[in-house]
N, C-alpha and C. Protein backbone atom coordinates (compact mmCIF):
# COMPACT_ATOMS: atom_id res chain seq x y z
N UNK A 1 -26.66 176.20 255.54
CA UNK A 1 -28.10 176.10 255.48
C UNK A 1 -28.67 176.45 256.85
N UNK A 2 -29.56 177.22 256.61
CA UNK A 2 -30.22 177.86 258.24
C UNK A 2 -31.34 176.86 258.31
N UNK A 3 -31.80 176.61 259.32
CA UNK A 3 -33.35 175.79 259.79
C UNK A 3 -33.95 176.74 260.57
N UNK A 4 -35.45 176.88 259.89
CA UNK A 4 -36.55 177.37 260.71
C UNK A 4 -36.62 176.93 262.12
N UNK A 5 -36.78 177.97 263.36
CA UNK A 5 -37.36 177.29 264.43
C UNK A 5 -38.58 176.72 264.63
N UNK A 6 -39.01 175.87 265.08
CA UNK A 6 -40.65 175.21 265.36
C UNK A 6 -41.49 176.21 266.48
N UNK A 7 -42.34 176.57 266.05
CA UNK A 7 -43.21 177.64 266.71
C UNK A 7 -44.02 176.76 267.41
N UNK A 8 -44.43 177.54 268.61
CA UNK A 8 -45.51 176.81 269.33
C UNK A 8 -46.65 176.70 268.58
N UNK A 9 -47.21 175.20 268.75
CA UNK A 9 -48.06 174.62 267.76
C UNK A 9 -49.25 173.89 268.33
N UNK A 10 -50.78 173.90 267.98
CA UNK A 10 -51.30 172.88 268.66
C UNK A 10 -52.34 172.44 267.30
N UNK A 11 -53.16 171.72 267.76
CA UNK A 11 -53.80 170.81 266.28
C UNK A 11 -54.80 172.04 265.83
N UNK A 12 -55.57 173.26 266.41
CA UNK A 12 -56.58 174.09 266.10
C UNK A 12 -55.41 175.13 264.88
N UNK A 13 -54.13 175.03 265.09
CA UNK A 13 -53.47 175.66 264.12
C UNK A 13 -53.16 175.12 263.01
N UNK A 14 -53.72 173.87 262.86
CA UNK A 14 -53.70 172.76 261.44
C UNK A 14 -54.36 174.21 259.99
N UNK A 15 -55.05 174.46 259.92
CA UNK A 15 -55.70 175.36 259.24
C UNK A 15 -54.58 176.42 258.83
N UNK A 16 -54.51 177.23 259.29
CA UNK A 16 -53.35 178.54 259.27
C UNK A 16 -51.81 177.89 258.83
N UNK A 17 -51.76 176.17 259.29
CA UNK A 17 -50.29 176.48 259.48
C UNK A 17 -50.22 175.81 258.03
N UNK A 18 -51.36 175.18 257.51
CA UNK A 18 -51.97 174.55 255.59
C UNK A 18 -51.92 175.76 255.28
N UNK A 19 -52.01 176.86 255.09
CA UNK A 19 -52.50 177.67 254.48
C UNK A 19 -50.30 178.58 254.06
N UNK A 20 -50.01 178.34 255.39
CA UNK A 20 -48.83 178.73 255.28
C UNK A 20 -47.71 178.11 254.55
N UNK A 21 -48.26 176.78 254.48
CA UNK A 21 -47.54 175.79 253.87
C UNK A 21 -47.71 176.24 252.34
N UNK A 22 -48.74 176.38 251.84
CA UNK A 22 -49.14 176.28 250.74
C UNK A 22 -48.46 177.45 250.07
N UNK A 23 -48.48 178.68 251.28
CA UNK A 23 -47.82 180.35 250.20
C UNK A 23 -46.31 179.81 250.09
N UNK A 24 -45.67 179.23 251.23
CA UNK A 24 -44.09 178.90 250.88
C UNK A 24 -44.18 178.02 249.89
N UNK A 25 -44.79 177.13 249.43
CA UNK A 25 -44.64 176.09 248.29
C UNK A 25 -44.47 177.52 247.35
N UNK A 26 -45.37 177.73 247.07
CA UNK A 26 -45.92 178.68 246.22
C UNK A 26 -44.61 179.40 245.36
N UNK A 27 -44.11 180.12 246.72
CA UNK A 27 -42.68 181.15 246.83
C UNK A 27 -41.45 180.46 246.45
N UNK A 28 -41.73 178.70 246.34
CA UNK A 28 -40.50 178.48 246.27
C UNK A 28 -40.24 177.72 244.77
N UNK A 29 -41.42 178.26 243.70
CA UNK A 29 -41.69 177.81 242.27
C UNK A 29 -42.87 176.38 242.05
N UNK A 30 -43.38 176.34 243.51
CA UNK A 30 -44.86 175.29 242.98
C UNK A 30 -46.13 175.86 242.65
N UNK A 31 -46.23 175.78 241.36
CA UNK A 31 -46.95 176.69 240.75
C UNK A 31 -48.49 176.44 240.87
N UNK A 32 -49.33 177.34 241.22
CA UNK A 32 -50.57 177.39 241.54
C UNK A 32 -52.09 176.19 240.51
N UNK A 33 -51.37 176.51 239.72
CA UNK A 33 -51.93 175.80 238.23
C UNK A 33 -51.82 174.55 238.68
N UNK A 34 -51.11 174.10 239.24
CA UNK A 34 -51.05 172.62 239.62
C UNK A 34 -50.82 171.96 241.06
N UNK A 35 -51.34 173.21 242.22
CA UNK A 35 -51.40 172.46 243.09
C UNK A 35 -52.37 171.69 243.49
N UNK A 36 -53.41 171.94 243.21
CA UNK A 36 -54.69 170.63 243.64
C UNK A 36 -53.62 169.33 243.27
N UNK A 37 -53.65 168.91 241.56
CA UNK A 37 -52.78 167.80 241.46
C UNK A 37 -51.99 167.53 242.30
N UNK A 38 -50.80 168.35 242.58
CA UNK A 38 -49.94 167.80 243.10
C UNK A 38 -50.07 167.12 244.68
N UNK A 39 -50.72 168.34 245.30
CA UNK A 39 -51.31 167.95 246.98
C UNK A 39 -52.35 166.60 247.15
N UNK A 40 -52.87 166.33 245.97
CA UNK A 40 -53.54 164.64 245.88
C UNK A 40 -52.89 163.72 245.88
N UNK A 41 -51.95 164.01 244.85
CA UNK A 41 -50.87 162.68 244.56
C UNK A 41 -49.78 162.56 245.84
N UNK A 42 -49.82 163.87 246.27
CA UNK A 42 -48.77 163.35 247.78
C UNK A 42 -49.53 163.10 248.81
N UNK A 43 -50.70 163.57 249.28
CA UNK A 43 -51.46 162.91 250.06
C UNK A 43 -51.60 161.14 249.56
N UNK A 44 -51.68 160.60 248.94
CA UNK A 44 -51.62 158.96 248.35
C UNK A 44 -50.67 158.77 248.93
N UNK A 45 -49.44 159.33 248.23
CA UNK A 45 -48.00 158.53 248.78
C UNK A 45 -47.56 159.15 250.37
N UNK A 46 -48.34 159.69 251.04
CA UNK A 46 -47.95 159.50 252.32
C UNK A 46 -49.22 158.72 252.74
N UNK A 47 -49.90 158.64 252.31
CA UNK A 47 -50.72 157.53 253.22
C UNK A 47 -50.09 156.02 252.73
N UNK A 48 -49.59 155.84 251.62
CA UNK A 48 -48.61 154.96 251.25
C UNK A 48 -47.82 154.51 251.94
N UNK A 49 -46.76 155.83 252.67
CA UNK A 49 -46.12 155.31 253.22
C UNK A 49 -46.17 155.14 254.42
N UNK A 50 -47.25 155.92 255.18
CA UNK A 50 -47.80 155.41 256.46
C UNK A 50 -48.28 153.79 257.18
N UNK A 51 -48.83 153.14 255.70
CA UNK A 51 -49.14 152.19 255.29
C UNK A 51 -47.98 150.65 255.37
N UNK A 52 -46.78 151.26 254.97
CA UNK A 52 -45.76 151.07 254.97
C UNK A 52 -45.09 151.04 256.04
N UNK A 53 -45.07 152.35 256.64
CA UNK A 53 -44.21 151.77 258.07
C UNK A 53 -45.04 151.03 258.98
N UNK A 54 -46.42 151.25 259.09
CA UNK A 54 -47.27 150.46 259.89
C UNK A 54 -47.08 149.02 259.81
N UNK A 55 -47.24 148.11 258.55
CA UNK A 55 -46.55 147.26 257.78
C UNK A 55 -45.18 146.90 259.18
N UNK A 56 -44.16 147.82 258.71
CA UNK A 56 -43.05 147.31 259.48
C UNK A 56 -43.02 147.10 260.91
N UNK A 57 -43.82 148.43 261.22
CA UNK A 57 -43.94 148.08 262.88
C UNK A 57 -44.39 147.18 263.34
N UNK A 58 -45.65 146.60 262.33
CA UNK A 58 -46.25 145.18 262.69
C UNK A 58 -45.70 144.05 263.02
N UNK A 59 -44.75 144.17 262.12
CA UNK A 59 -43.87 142.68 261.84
C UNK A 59 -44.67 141.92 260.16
N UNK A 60 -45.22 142.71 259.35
CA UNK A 60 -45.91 142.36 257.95
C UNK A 60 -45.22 142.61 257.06
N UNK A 61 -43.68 143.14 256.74
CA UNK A 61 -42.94 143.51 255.87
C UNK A 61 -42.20 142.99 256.01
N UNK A 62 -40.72 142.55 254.66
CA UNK A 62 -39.71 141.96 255.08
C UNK A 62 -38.89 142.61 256.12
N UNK A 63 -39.08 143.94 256.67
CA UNK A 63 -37.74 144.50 257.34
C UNK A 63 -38.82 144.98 258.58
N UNK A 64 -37.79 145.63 259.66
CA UNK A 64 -38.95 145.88 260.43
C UNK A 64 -38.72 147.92 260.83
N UNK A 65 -39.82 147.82 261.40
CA UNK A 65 -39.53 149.36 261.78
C UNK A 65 -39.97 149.88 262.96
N UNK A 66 -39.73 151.03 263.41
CA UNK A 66 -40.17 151.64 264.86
C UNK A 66 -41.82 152.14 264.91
N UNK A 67 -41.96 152.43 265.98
CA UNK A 67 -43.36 153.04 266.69
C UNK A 67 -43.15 154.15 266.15
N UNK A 68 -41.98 155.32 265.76
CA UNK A 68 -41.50 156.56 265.81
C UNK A 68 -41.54 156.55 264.45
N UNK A 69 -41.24 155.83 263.63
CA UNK A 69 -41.38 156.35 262.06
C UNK A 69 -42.79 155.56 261.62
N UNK A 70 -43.47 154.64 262.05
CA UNK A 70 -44.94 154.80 262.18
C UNK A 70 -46.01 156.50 262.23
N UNK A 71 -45.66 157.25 263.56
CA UNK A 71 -46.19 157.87 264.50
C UNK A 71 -45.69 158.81 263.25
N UNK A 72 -44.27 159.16 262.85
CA UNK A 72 -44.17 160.31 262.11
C UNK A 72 -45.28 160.00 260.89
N UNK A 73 -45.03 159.03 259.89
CA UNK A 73 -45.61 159.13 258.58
C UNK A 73 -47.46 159.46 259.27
N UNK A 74 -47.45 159.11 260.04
CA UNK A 74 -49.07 159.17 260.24
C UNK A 74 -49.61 160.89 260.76
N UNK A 75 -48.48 161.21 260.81
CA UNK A 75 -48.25 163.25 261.07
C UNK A 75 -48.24 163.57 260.00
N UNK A 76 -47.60 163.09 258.61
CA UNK A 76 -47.39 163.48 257.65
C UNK A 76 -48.92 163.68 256.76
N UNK A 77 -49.34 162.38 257.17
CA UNK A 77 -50.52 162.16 256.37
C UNK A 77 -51.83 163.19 256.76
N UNK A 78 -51.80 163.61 258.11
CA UNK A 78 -52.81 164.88 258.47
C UNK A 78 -52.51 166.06 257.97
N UNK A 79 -51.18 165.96 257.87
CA UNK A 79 -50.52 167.50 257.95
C UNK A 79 -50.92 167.78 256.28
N UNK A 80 -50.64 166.13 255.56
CA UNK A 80 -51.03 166.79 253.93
C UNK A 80 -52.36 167.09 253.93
N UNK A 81 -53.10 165.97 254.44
CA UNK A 81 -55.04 166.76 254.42
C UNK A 81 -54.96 167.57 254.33
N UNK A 82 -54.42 168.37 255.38
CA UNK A 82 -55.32 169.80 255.58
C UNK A 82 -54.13 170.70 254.19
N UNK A 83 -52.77 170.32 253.95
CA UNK A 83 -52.49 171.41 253.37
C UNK A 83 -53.22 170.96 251.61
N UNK A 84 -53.61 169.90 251.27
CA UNK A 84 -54.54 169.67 250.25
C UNK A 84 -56.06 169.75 250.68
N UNK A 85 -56.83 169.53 251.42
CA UNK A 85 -57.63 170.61 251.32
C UNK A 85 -57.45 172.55 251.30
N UNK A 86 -56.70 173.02 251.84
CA UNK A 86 -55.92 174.57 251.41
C UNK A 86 -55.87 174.86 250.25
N UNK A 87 -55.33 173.36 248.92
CA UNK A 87 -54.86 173.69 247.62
C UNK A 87 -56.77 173.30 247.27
N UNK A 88 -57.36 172.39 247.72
CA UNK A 88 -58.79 172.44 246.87
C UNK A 88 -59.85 173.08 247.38
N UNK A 89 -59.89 174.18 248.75
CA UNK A 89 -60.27 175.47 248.63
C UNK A 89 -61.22 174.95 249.57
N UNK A 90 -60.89 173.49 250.80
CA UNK A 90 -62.16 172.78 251.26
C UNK A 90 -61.98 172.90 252.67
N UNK A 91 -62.82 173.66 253.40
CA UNK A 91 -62.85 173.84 254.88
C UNK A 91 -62.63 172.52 255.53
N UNK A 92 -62.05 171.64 255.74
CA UNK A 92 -61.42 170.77 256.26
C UNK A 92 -62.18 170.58 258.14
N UNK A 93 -61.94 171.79 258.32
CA UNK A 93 -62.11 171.89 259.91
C UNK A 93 -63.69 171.37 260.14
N UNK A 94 -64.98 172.67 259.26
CA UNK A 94 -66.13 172.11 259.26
C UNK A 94 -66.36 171.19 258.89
N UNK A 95 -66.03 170.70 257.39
CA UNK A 95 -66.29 168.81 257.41
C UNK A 95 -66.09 167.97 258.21
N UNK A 96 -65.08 168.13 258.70
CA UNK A 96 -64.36 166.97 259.71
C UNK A 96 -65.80 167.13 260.92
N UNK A 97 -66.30 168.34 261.54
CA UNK A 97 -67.20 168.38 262.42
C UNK A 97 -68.71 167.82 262.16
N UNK A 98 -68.75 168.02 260.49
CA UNK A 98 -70.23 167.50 259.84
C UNK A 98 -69.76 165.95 259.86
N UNK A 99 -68.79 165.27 259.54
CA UNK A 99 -68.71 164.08 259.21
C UNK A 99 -68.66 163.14 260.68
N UNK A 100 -68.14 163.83 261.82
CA UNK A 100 -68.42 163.34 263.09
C UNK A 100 -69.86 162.98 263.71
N UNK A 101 -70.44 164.28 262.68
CA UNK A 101 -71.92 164.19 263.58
C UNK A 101 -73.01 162.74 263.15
N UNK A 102 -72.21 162.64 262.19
CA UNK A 102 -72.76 161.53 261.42
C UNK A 102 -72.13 160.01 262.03
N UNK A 103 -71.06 160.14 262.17
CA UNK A 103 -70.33 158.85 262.40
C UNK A 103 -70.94 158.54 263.89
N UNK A 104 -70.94 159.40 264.62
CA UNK A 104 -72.19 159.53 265.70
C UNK A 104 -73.32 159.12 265.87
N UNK A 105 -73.96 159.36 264.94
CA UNK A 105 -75.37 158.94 264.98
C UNK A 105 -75.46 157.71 264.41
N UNK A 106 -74.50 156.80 263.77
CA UNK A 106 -74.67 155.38 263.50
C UNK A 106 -74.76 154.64 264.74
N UNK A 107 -74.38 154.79 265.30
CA UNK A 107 -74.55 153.41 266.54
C UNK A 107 -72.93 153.16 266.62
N UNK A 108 -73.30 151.81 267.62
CA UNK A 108 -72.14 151.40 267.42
C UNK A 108 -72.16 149.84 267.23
N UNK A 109 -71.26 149.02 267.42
CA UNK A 109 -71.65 147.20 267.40
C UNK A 109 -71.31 147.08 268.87
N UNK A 110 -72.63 146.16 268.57
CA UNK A 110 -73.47 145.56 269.64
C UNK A 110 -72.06 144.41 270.24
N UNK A 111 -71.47 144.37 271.71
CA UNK A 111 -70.92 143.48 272.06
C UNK A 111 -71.52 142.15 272.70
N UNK A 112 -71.10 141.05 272.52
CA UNK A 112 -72.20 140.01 272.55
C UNK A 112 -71.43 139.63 273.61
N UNK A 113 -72.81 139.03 274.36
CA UNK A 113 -72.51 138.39 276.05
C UNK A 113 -71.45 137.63 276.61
């Protein structure tokens, strides 16, 4: 089994590198007809399991877990956004900038004396 090398990467390539994700699914029999579905239901179960290791790292689960499989599942969970927004056709990048401008203009809480 050969492994891809990791290309130089930074977060403005989130977009391109969803989009790339999505033609190899594609190529490798995940069929178009059903990727919205499918890219929803795994976006859930990685925020699931992000949820989950956070849980462990806490000390809130019966077992415990690292900072490092925290830190990964919580990579996982961006990395699906953007490649499910790719499968539901949703500029990801501009929302994220409209939804800032907003979270912005709420204020913030008031810290008391």
């Amino acid at each position: 089994m050969t492994t891809n090398p990791t290309p130089a990467w930074s977060l403005a390539d989130l977009p391109d590198t969803a989009a790339s994700i999505v033609t190899n699914l594609r190529a490798h029999g995940f069929d178009a007809e059903h990727g919205q579905m499918r890219q929803v239901l795994n976006l859930a179960e990685e925020v699931g399991e992000f949820v989950g290791a956070y849980r462990r790292w806490a000390g809130h689960a019966r077992r415990t877990g690292t900072a490092e499989e925290m830190h990964a599942e919580l990579a996982d969970v961006v990395i699906t956004a953007f490649v499910t927004a790719q499968e539901l056709g949703v500029d990801l990048e501009a929302l994220i900038g409209q939804k800032l401008a907003v979270v912005f203009s709420r204020g913030w809480r008031e810290v008391s004396a």
